[in-house]
Protein backbone atom coordinates (compact mmCIF):
# COMPACT_ATOMS: atom_id res chain seq x y z
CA UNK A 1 -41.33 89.25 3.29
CA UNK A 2 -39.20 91.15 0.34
CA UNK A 3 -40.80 95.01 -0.84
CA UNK A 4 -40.11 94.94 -4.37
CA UNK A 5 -41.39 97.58 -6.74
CA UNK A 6 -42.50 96.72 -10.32
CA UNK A 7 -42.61 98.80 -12.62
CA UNK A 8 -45.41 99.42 -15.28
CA UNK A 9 -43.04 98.43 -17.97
CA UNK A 10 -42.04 95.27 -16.19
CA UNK A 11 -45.32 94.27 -15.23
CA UNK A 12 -46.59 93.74 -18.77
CA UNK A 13 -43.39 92.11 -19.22
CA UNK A 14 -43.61 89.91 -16.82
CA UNK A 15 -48.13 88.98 -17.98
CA UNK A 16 -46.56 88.74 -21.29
CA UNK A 17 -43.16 86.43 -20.67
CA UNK A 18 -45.32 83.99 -18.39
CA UNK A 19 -47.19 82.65 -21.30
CA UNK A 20 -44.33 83.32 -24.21
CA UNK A 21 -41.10 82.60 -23.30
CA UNK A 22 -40.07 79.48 -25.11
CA UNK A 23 -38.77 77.40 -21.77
CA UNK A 24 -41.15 76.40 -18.97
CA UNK A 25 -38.82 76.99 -16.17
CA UNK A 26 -39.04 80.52 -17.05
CA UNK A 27 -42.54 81.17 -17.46
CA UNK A 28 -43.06 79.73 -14.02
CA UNK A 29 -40.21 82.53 -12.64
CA UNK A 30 -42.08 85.02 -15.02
CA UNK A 31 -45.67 84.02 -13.44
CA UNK A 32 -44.15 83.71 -9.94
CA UNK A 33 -43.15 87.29 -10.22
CA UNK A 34 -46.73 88.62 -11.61
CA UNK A 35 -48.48 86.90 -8.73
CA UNK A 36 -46.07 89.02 -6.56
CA UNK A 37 -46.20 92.36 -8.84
CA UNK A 38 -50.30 91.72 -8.13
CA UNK A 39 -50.05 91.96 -4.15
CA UNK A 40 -50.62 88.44 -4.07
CA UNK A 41 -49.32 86.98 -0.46
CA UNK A 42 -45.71 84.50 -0.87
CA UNK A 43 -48.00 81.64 0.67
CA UNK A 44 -50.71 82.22 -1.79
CA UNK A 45 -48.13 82.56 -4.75
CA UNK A 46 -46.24 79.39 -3.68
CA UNK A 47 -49.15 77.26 -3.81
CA UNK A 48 -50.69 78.91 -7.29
CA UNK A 49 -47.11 78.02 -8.94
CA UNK A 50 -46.63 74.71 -7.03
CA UNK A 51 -42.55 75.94 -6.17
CA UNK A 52 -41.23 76.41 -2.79
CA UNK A 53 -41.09 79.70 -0.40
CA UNK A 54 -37.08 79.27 -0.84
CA UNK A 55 -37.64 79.40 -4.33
CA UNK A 56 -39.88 82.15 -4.83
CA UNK A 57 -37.19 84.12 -2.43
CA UNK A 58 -34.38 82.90 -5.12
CA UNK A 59 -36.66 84.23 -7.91
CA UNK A 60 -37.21 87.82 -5.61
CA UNK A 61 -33.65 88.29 -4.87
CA UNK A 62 -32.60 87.31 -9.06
CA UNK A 63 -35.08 90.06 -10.13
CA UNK A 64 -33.97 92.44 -7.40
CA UNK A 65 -30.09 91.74 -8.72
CA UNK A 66 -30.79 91.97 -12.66
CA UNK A 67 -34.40 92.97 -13.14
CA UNK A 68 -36.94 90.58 -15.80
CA UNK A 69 -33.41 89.95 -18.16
CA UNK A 70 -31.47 88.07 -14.77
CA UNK A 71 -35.50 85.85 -14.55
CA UNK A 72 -34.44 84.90 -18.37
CA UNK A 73 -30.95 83.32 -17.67
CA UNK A 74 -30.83 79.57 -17.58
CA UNK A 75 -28.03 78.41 -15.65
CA UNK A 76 -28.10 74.24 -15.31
CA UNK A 77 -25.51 72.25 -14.54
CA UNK A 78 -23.72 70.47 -17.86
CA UNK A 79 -20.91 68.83 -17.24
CA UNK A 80 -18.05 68.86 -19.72
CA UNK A 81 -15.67 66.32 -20.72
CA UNK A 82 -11.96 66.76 -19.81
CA UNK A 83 -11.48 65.94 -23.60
CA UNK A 84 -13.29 69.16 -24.80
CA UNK A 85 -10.29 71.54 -24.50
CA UNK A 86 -7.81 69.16 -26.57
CA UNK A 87 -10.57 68.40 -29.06
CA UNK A 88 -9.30 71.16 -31.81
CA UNK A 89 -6.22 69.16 -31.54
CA UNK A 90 -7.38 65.93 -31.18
CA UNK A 91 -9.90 66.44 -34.28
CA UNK A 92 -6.71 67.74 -36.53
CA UNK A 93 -4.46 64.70 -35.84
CA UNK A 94 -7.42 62.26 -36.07
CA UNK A 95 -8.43 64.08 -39.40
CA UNK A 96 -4.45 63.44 -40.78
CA UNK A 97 -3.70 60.30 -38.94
CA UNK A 98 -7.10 58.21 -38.24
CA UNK A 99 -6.95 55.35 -35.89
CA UNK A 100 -7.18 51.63 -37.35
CA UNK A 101 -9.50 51.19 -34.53
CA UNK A 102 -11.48 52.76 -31.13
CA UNK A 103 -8.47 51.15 -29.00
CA UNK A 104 -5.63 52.90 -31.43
CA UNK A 105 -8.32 56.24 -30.77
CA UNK A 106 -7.83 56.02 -27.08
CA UNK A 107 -3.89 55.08 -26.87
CA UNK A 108 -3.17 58.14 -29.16
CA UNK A 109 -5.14 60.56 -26.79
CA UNK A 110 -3.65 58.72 -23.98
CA UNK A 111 -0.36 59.85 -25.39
CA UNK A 112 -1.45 63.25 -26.74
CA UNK A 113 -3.15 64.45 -23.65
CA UNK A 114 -2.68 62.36 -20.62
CA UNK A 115 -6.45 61.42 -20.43
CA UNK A 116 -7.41 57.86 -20.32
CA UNK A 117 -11.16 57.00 -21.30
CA UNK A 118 -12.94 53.59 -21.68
CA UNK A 119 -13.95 52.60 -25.70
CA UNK A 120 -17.81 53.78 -25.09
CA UNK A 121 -16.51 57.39 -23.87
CA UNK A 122 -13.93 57.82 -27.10
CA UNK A 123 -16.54 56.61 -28.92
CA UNK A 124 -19.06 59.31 -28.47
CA UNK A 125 -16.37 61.96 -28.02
CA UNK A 126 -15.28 61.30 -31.93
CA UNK A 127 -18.79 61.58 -32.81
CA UNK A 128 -18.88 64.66 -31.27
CA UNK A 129 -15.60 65.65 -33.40
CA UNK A 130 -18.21 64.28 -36.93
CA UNK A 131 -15.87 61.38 -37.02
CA UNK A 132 -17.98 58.11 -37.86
CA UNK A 133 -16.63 54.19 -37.93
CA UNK A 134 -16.27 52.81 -42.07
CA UNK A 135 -16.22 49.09 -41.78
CA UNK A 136 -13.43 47.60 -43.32
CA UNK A 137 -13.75 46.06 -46.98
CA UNK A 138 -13.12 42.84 -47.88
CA UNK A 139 -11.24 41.53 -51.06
CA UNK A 140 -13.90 40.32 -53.72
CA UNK A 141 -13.95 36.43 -54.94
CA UNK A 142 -11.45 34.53 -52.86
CA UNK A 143 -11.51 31.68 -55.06
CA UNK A 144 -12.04 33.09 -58.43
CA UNK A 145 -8.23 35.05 -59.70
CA UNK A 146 -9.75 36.62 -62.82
CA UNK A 147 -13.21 38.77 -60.62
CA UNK A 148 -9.44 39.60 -58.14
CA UNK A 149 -7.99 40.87 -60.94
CA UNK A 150 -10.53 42.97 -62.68
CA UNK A 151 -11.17 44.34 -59.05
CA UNK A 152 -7.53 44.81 -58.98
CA UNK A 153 -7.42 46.65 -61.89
CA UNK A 154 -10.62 48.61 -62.35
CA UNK A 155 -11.20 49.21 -58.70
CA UNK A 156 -8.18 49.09 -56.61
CA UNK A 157 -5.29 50.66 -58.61
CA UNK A 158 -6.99 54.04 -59.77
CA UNK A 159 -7.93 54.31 -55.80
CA UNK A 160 -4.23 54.15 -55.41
CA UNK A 161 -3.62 56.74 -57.94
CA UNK A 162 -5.98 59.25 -56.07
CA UNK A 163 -4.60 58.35 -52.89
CA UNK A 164 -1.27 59.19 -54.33
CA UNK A 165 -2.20 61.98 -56.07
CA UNK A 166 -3.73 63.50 -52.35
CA UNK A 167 -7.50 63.22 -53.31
CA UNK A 168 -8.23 59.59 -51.08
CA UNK A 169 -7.31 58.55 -48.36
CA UNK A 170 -6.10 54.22 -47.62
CA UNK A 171 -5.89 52.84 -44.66
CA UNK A 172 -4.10 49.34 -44.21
């Protein structure tokens, strides 16, 4: 069995973090460690909590390394894409140069950083960047020339002009 002294101080922060702090996984550690601060037995503790003896050891020998403040760290496992440290990058060329599709998306980071991923993973990793698809447009009124032109005039040439003039962006 570990001899740990509590202190005063940490004792009422430990009755108080049990029922406060805002993730579960800590209050258990937190009540874990007032059971023990009481004099309660580990076998007693382990089955009051519903954790393991191993784990209330691991939650002994965190507290014994960095006190209440060590209890508090969360440390899971999130894995990270091998995209994340070219997406600065990645997110400036894509904001000058976007692709015509998810396939042009993943040759150009082929080419820009060696890393192949299927459609679905490029996908969510421009989404992550705040990039989002725009369906392509079609041209209004196959069959009727004069609703073409009006669209040609009123619509589609002043949306030239801004993209000209650096205010809009066209993609062909």
């Amino acid at each position: 069995m570990l001899s740990i002294e509590f202190s005063e101080t940490d004792k009422q922060a430990l009755l108080y973090e049990r029922f406060h702090h805002p993730h579960p996984r800590v209050q258990i550690k937190m009540e874990a460690l007032w059971l023990k601060s009481q004099g309660m037995e580990h076998q007693a503790i382990t089955q009051l909590v519903g954790i393991s003896a191993n784990t209330l050891r691991s939650y002994l020998r965190e507290y014994q390394s960095g006190g209440i403040e060590q209890l508090k760290a969360l440390r899971f496992y999130r894995p990270s894409s091998a995209l994340t440290p070219h997406a600065q990058s990645l997110e400036e060329h894509f904001r000058k140069h976007p692709p015509i599709s998810i396939n042009a998306a993943i040759e150009t980071i082929e080419t820009l950083t060696g890393i192949r991923r299927c459609p679905t993973q490029v996908r969510l990793f421009l989404k992550r960047l705040g990039m989002k698809r725009l369906k392509v447009g079609v041209f209004p009124a196959k069959a009727d020339p004069e609703v073409q032109e009006t669209f040609r005039l009123e619509k589609l040439e002043p949306r030239i002009k801004e993209a000209q003039a650096g205010k809009r962006a066209i993609f062909l």
